[in-house]
N, C-alpha and C. Protein backbone atom coordinates (compact mmCIF):
# COMPACT_ATOMS: atom_id res chain seq x y z
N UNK A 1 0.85 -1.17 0.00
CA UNK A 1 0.00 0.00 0.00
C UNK A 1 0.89 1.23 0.00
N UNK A 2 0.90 2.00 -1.16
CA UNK A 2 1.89 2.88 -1.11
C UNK A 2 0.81 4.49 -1.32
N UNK A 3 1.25 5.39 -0.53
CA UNK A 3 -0.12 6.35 -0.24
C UNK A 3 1.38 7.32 0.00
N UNK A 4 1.32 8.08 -0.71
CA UNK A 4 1.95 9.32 -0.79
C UNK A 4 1.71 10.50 0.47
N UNK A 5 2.96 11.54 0.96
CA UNK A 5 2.20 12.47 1.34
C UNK A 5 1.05 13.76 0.84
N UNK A 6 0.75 13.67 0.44
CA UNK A 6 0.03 14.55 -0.69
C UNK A 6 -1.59 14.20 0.13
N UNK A 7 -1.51 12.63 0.26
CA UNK A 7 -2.66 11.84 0.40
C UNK A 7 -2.97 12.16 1.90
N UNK A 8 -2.11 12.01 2.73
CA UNK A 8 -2.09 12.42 4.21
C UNK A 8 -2.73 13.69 4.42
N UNK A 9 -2.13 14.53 3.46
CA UNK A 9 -2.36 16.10 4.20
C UNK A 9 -3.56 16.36 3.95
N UNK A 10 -4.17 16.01 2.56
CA UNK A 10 -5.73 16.27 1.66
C UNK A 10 -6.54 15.49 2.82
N UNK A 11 -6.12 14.35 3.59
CA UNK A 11 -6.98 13.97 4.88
C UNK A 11 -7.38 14.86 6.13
N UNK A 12 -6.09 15.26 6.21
CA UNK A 12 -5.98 15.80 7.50
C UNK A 12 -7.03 17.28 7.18
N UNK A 13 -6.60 17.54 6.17
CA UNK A 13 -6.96 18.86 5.36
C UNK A 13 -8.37 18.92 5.65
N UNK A 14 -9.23 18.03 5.28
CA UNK A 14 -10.40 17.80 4.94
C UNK A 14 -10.71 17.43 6.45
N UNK A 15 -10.44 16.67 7.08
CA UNK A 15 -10.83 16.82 8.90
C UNK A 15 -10.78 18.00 9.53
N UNK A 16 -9.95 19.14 9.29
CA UNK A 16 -9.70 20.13 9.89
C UNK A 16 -10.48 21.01 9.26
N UNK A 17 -11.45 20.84 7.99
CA UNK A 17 -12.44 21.91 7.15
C UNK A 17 -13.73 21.69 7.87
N UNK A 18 -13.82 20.18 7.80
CA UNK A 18 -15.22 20.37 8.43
C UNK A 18 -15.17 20.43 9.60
N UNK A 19 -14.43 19.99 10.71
CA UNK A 19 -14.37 20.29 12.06
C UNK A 19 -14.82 22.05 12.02
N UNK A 20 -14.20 22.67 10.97
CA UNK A 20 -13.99 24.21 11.12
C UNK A 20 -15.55 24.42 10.68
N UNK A 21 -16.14 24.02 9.80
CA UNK A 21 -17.47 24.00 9.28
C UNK A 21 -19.01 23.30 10.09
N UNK A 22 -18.34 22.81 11.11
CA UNK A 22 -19.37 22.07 12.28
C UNK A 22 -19.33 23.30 12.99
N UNK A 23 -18.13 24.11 13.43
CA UNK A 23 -18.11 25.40 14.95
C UNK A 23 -18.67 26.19 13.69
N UNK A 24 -18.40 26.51 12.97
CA UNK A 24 -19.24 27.60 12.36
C UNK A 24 -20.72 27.56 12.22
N UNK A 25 -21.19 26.10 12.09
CA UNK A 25 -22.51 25.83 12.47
C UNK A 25 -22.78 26.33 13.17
N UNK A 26 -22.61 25.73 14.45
CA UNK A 26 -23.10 25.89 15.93
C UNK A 26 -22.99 27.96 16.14
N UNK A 27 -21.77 28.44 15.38
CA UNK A 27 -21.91 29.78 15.38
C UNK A 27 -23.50 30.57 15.14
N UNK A 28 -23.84 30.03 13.94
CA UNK A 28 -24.52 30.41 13.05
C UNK A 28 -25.91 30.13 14.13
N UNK A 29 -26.06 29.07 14.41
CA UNK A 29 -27.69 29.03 15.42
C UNK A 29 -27.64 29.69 16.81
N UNK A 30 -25.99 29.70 17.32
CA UNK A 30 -25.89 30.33 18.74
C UNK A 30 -25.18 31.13 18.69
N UNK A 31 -25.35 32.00 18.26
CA UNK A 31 -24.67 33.25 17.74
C UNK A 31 -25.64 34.52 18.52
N UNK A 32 -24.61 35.06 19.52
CA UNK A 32 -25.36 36.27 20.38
C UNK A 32 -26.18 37.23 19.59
N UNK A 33 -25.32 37.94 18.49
CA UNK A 33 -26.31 38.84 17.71
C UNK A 33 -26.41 38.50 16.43
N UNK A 34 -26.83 39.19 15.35
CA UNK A 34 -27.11 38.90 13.82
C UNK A 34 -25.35 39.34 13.39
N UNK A 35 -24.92 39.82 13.79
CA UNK A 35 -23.54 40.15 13.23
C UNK A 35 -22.73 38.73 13.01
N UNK A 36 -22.78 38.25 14.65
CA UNK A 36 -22.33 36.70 14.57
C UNK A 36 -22.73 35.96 14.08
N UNK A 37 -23.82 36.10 13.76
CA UNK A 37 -24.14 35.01 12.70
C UNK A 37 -23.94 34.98 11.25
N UNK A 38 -24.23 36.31 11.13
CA UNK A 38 -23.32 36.54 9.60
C UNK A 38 -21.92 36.24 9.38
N UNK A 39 -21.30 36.47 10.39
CA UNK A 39 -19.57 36.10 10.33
C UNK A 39 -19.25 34.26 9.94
N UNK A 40 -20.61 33.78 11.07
CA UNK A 40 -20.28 32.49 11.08
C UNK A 40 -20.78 32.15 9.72
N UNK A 41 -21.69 32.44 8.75
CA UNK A 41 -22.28 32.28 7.80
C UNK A 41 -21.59 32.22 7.06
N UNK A 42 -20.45 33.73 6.95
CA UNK A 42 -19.16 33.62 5.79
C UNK A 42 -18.31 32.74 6.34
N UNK A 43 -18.09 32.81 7.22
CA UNK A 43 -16.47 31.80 7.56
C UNK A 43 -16.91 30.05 7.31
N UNK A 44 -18.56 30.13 7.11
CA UNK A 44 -18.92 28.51 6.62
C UNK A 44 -18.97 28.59 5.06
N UNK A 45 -19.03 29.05 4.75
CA UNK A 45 -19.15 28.97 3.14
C UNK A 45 -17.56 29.56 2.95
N UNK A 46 -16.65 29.71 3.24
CA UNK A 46 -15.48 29.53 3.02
C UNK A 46 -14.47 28.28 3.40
N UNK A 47 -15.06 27.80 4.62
CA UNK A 47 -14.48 26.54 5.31
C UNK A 47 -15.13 25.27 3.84
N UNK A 48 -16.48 25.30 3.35
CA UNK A 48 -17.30 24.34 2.37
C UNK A 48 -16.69 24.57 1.25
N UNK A 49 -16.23 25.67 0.94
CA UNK A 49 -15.33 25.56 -0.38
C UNK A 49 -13.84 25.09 -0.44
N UNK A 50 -12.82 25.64 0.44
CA UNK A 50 -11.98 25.03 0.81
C UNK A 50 -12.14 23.30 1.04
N UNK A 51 -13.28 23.05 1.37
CA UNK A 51 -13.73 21.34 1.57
C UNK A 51 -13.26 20.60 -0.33
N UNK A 52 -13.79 21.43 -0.62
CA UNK A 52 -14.40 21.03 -2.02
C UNK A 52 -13.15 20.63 -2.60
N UNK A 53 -12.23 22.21 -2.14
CA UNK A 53 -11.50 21.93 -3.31
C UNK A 53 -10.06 20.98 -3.04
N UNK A 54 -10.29 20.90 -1.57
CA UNK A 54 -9.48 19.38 -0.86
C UNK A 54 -9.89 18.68 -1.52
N UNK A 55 -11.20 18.30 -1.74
CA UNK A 55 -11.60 16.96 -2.23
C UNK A 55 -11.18 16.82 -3.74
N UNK A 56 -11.35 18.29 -4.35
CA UNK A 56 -10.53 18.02 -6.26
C UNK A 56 -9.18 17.70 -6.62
N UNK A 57 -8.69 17.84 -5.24
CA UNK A 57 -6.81 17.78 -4.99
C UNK A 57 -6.77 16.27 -5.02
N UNK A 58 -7.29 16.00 -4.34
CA UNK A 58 -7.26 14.40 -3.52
C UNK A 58 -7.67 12.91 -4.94
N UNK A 59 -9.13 13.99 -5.28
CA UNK A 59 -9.71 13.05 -6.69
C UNK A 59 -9.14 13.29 -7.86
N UNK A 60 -8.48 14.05 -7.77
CA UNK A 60 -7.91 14.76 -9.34
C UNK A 60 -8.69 15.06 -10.24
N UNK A 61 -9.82 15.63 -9.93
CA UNK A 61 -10.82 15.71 -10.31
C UNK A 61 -11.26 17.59 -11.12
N UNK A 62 -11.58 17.99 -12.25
CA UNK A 62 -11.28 18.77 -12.20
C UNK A 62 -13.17 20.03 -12.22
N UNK A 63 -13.95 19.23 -11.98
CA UNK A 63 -15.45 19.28 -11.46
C UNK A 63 -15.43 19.55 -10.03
N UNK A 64 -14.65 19.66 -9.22
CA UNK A 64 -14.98 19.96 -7.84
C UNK A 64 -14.65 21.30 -7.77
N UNK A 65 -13.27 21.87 -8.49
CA UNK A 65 -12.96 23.58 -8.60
C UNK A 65 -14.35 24.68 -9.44
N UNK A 66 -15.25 23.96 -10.35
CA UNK A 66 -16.24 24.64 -10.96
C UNK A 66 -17.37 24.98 -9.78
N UNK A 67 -17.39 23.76 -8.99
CA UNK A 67 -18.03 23.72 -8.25
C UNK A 67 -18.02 24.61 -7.10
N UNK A 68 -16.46 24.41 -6.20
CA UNK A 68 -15.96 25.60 -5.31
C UNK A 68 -16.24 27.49 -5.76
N UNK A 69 -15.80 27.44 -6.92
CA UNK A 69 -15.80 28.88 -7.81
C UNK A 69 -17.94 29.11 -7.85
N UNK A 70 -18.40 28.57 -7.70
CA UNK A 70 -19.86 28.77 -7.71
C UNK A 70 -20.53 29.16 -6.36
N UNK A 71 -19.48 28.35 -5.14
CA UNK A 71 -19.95 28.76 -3.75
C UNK A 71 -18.95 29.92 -3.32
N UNK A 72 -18.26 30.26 -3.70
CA UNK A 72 -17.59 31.49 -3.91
C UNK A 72 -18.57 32.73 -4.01
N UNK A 73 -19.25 32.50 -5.52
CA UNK A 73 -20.21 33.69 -5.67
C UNK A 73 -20.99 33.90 -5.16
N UNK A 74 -21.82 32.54 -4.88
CA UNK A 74 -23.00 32.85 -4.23
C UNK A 74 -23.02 32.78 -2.93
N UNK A 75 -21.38 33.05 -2.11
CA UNK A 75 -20.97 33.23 -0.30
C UNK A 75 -21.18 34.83 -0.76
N UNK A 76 -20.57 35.10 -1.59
CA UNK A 76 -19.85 36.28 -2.01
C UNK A 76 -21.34 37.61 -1.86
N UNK A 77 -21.75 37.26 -2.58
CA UNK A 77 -23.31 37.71 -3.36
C UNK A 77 -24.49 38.06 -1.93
N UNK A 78 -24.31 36.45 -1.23
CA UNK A 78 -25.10 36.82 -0.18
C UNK A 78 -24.42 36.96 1.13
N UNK A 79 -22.87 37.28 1.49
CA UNK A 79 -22.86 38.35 2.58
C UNK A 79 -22.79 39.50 2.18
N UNK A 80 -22.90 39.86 0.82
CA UNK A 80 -23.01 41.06 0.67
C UNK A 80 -24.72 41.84 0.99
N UNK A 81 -25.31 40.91 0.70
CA UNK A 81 -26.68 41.37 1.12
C UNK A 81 -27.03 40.84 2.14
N UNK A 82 -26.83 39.91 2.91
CA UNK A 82 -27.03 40.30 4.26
C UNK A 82 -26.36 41.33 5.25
N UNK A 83 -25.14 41.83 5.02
CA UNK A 83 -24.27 42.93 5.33
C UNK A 83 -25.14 43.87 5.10
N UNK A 84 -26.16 44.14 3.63
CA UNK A 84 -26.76 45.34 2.88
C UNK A 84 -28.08 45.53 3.92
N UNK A 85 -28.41 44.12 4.11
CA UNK A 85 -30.16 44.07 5.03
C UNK A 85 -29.61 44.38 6.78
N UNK A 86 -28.36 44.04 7.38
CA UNK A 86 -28.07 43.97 8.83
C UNK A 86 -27.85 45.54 9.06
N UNK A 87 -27.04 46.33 7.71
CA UNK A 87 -27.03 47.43 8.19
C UNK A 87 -28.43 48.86 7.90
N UNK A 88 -29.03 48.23 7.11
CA UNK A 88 -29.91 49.26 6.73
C UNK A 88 -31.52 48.85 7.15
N UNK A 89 -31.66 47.47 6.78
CA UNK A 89 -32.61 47.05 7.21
C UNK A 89 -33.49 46.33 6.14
N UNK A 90 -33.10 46.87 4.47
CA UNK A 90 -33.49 45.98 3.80
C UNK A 90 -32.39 45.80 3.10
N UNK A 91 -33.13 44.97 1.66
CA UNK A 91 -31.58 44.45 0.91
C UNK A 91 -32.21 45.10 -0.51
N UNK A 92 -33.46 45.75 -1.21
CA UNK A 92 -33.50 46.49 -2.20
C UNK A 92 -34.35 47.38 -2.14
N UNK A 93 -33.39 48.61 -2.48
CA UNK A 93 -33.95 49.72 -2.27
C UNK A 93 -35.21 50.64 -3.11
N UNK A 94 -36.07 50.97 -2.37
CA UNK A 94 -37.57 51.34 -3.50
C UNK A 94 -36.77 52.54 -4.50
């Protein structure tokens, strides 16, 4: 059984994303104010992409980076409007 380091780290890698993506959970429902929960919201959709793209490293796969680049935008897209609705109160303006 010959398993490279490459193979080790994309493990470890991927234990240490979602571990990071479980506390961001728990952020996200027990989160003192709406601020914290928005933080935990971005720092989970950054921990889920980083997941992803462990996993395209690991599979050699080149469908898991299209995939990451899509939760990118749409992390991207909506802390920007929840940032737009936390500070003003809505997210489009009449």
């Amino acid at each position: 059984m010959n398993i490279n380091l490459i193979t080790y780290a994309a493990h470890f890698a991927i234990l240490c994303f979602a571990l990071g993506t479980v506390i961001c959970t728990i952020r996200l429902f027990k989160g003192r104010s709406p601020q914290d929960r928005a933080w935990g919201l971005d720092a989970m959709y950054v921990n889920a992409m980083l997941l992803i793209i462990t996993l395209g490293i690991l599979f050699r796969s080149s469908w898991y980076y299209d995939i990451a680049l899509l939760i990118a935008l749409f992390g991207f897209a909506g802390t920007a409007a929840l940032a737009k609705f936390l500070l003003r109160g809505e997210v489009i303006e009449p």
